[in-house]
Every structure is written in C-alpha cells, then in structure tokens.
Protein backbone atom coordinates (compact mmCIF):
# COMPACT_ATOMS: atom_id res chain seq x y z
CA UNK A 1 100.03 114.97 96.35
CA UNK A 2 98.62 112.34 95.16
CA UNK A 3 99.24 109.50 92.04
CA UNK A 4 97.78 108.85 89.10
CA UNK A 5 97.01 105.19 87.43
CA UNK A 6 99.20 104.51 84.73
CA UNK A 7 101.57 102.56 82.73
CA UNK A 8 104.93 102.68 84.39
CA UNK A 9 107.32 104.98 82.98
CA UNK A 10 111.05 103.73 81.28
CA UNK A 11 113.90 106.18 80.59
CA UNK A 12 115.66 108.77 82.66
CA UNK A 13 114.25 111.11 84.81
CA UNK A 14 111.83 108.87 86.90
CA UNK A 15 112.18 107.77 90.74
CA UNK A 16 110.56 104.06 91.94
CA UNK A 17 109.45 103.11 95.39
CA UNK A 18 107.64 99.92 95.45
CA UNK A 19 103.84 101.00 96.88
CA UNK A 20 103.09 98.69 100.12
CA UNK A 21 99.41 97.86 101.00
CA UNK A 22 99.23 100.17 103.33
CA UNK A 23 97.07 103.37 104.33
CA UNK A 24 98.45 107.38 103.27
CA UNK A 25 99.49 109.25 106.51
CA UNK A 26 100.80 112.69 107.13
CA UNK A 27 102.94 112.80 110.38
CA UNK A 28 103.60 116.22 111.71
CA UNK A 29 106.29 116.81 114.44
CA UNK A 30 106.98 120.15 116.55
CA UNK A 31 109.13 120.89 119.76
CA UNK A 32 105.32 119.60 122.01
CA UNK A 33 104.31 117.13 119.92
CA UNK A 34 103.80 114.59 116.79
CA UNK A 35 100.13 114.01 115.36
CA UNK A 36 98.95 111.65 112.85
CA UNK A 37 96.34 112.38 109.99
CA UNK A 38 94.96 110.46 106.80
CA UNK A 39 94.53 111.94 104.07
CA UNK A 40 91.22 112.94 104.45
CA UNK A 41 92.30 114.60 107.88
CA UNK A 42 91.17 112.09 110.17
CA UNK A 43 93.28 112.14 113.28
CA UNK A 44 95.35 108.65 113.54
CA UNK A 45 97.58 110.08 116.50
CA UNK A 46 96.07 107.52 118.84
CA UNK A 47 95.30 104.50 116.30
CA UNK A 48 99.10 104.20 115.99
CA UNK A 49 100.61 105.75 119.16
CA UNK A 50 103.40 103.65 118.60
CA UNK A 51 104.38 105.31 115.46
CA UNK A 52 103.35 108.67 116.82
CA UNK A 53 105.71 107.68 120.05
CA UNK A 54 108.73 106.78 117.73
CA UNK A 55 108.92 109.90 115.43
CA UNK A 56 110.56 112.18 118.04
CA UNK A 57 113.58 109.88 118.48
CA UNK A 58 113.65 108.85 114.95
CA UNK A 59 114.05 112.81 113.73
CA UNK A 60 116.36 113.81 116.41
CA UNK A 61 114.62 115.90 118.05
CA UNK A 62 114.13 118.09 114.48
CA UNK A 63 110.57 119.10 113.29
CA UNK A 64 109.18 117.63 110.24
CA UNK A 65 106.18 116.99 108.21
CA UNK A 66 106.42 113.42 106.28
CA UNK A 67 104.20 112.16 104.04
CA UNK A 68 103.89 108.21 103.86
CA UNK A 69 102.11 105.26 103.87
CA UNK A 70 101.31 103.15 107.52
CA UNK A 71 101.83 99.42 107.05
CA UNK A 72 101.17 96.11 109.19
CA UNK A 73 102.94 92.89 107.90
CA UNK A 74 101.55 89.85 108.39
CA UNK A 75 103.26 86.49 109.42
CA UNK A 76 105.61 86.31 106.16
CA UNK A 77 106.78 89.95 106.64
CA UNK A 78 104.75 91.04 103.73
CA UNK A 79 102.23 94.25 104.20
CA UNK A 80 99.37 93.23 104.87
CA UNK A 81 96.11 95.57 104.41
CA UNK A 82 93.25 93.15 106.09
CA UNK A 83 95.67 93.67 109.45
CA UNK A 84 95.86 96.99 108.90
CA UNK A 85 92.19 97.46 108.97
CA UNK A 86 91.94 95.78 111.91
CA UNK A 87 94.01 98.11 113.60
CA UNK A 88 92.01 101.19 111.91
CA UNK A 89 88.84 99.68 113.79
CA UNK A 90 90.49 100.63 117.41
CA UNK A 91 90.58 103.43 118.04
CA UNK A 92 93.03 103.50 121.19
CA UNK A 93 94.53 99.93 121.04
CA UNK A 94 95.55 97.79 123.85
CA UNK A 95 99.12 96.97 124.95
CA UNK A 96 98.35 93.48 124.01
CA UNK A 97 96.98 94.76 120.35
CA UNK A 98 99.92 97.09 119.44
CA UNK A 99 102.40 93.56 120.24
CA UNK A 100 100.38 92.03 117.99
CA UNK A 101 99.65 93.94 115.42
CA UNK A 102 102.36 96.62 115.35
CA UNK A 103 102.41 99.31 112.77
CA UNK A 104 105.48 101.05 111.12
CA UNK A 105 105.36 104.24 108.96
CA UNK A 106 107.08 104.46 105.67
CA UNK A 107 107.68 107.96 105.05
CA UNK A 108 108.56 108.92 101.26
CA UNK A 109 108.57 112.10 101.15
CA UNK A 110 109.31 115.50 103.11
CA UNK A 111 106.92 118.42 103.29
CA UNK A 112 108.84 120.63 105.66
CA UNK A 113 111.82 119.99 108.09
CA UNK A 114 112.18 122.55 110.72
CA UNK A 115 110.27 124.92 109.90
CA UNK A 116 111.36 125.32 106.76
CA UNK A 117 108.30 124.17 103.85
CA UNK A 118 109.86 122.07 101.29
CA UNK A 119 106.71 121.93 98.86
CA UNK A 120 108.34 123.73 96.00
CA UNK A 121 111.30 121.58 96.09
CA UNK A 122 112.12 119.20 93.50
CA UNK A 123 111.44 115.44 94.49
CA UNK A 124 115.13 114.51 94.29
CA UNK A 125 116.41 117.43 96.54
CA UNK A 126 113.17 116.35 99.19
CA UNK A 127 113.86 113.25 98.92
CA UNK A 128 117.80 113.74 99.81
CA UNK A 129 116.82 115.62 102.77
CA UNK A 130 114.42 112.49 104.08
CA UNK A 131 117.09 110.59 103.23
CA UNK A 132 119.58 112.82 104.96
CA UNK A 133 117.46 111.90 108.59
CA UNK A 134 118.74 108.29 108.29
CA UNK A 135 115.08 107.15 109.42
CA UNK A 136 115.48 103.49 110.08
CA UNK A 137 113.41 102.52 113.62
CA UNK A 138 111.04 99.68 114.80
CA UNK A 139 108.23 102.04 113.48
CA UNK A 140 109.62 104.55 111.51
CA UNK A 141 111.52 103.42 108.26
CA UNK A 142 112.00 105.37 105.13
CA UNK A 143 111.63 103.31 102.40
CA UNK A 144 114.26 102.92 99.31
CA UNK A 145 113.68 103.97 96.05
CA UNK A 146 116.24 104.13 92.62
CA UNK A 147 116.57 105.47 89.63
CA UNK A 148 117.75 104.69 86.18
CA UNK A 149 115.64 101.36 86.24
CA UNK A 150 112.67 100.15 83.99
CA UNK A 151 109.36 100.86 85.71
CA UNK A 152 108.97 97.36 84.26
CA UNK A 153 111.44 96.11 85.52
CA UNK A 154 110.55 97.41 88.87
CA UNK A 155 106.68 96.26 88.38
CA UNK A 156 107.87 92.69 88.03
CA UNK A 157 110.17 92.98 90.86
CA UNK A 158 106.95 94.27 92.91
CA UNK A 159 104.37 90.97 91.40
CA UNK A 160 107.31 88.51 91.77
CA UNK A 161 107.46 89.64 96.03
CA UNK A 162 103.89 90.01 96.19
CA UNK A 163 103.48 93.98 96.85
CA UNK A 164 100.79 96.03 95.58
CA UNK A 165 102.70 97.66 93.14
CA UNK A 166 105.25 100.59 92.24
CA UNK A 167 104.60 104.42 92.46
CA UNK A 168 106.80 106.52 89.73
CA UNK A 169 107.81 109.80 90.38
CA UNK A 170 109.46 112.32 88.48
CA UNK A 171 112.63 113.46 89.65
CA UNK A 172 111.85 117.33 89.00
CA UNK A 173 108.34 117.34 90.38
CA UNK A 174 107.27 120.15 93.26
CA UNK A 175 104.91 118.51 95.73
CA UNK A 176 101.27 120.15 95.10
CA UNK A 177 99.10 119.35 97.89
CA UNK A 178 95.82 117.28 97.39
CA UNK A 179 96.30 117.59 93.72
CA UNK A 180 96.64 115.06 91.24
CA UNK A 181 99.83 114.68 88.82
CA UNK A 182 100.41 111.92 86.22
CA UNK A 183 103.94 112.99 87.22
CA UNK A 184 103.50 110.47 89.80
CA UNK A 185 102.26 107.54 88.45
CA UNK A 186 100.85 104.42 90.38
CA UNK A 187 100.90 101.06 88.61
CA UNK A 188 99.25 97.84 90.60
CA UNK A 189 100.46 94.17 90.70
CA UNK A 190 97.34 92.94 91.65
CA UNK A 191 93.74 94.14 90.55
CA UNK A 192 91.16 96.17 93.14
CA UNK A 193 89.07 94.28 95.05
C-alpha cells in the first residue's frame, strides 16, 4: 500500500506515525526462514542481515509478514537517509560495517501473522495485532502512532524533531497491495531534494 501527498488530515477517524527517512521494506518470516524485500522486490535479506537475524526472536517464533520502513540514525539518534544509502551500496556488509552503521526496522503494519492474511483487515484491528507482538529489539521496533490528534499538530511535532514528516492513515482502511490510497496520506517537513 502505498501513500499519497497531501495536506494532513484533522478530526476523528485518522491514525499518525511520524514517517522516518528511511527506505520501505517487506519482511517475511516462516518456520526456515526471514527474507527482506523493497518495494520494488529487490532482495535486502543480506544488506541488513542484522535485521533479518533479529525478526525470529523478536516474533516469537510466530510467522509474519510486516510492512515497514528500514532506518540508520546518525550520531544525534535522528534517521538518517545519506547513512542509509551507504549501507544500500554493500551488498553483504562487514562485521565492522554493521557496528557502525547498524540498521533497525520499523514495522507499521501487519500483512499476515501465521498464516493467516490480514489484508482485508481494517488498519486499527492490524495494527492491534502488530501491536499485540510487543516488537521492541535492537533492530526490530514497532513504531508508535495515536489518534484523536491534529495532523497539524503532529506535522509540527515531526519539523520541530527534525523527521521527514507524518504518514495519516485512516482507521477503517483494508491494506491494498501496490495501490495507491489518499486514505493514507503522506505530508513532508522538509522539501525533496
């Protein structure tokens, strides 16, 4: 699924996760083993094998597809996308590369959880479920999000700590795979480069 620019939406109905500089990932997980994509399918498994190597332990053992963003922060804790390219370039990074620039995934949402597909679940009830794995490793965090807030509000919050932005989401919204919805909205602090 993917977001749509816009202005950020006020009143009730609308979930807010502040959007990191960071790159989209799917992360699958089965009883043999986790992989890694972008969203254009490109296999990340071993560009972050530390990620990859912390998903197991950080589901439990249970099977799951997430859908997230990878982020590296730089010296000030803040995501930082200029690292995060540098670890894109390397394809199989060094022990020495992943202790210096280590990756974590943010997952926000939940695509399926043991075999189960979660797609035509309402964002709330997918998002209770994620929230339900209490993700919260080294390299595997979900991320907080609220409701009943002012998207501006929440866009300020974002500019005033230096992230890219906020994503909106509505609270009754199926996931819809590679398509497009103004139903999530994406609203930047900062203009593209």
């Amino acid at each position: 699924m993917l977001a749509t620019l816009g202005e950020a939406p006020s009143g009730e109905g609308w979930a807010f996760e502040f959007k990191r500089d960071g790159a989209r990932a799917l992360v699958e997980t089965d009883s043999a083993r986790t992989y890694m994509w972008s969203r254009h399918r490109n296999n990340f498994s071993s560009h972050f094998s530390e990620i990859v190597a912390g998903v197991p332990a950080a589901l439990g053992g249970r099977q799951a597809i997430l859908d997230g963003e990878i982020v590296v922060l730089d010296a000030a804790r803040r995501p930082s996308f200029s690292r995060l390219q540098r670890r894109l370039r390397i394809p199989k990074p060094s022990p020495q590369v992943l202790r210096a620039v280590p990756a974590a995934f943010y997952p926000f949402d939940m695509l399926a959880l043991d075999g189960r597909d979660t797609t035509a679940l309402p964002y709330v009830e997918r998002r209770a479920l994620l929230d339900g794995l209490a993700l919260s490793g080294t390299s595997v965090q979900a991320p907080p999000y609220w409701t009943d807030v002012d998207g501006q509000v929440m866009l300020d919050i974002a500019r005033e700590h230096g992230l890219e932005g906020i994503v909106a989401k509505r609270l009754t919204l199926t996931y819809h795979v590679g398509r497009r919805s103004p139903a999530w909205r994406v609203n930047c602090t900062k203009q593209p480069m």
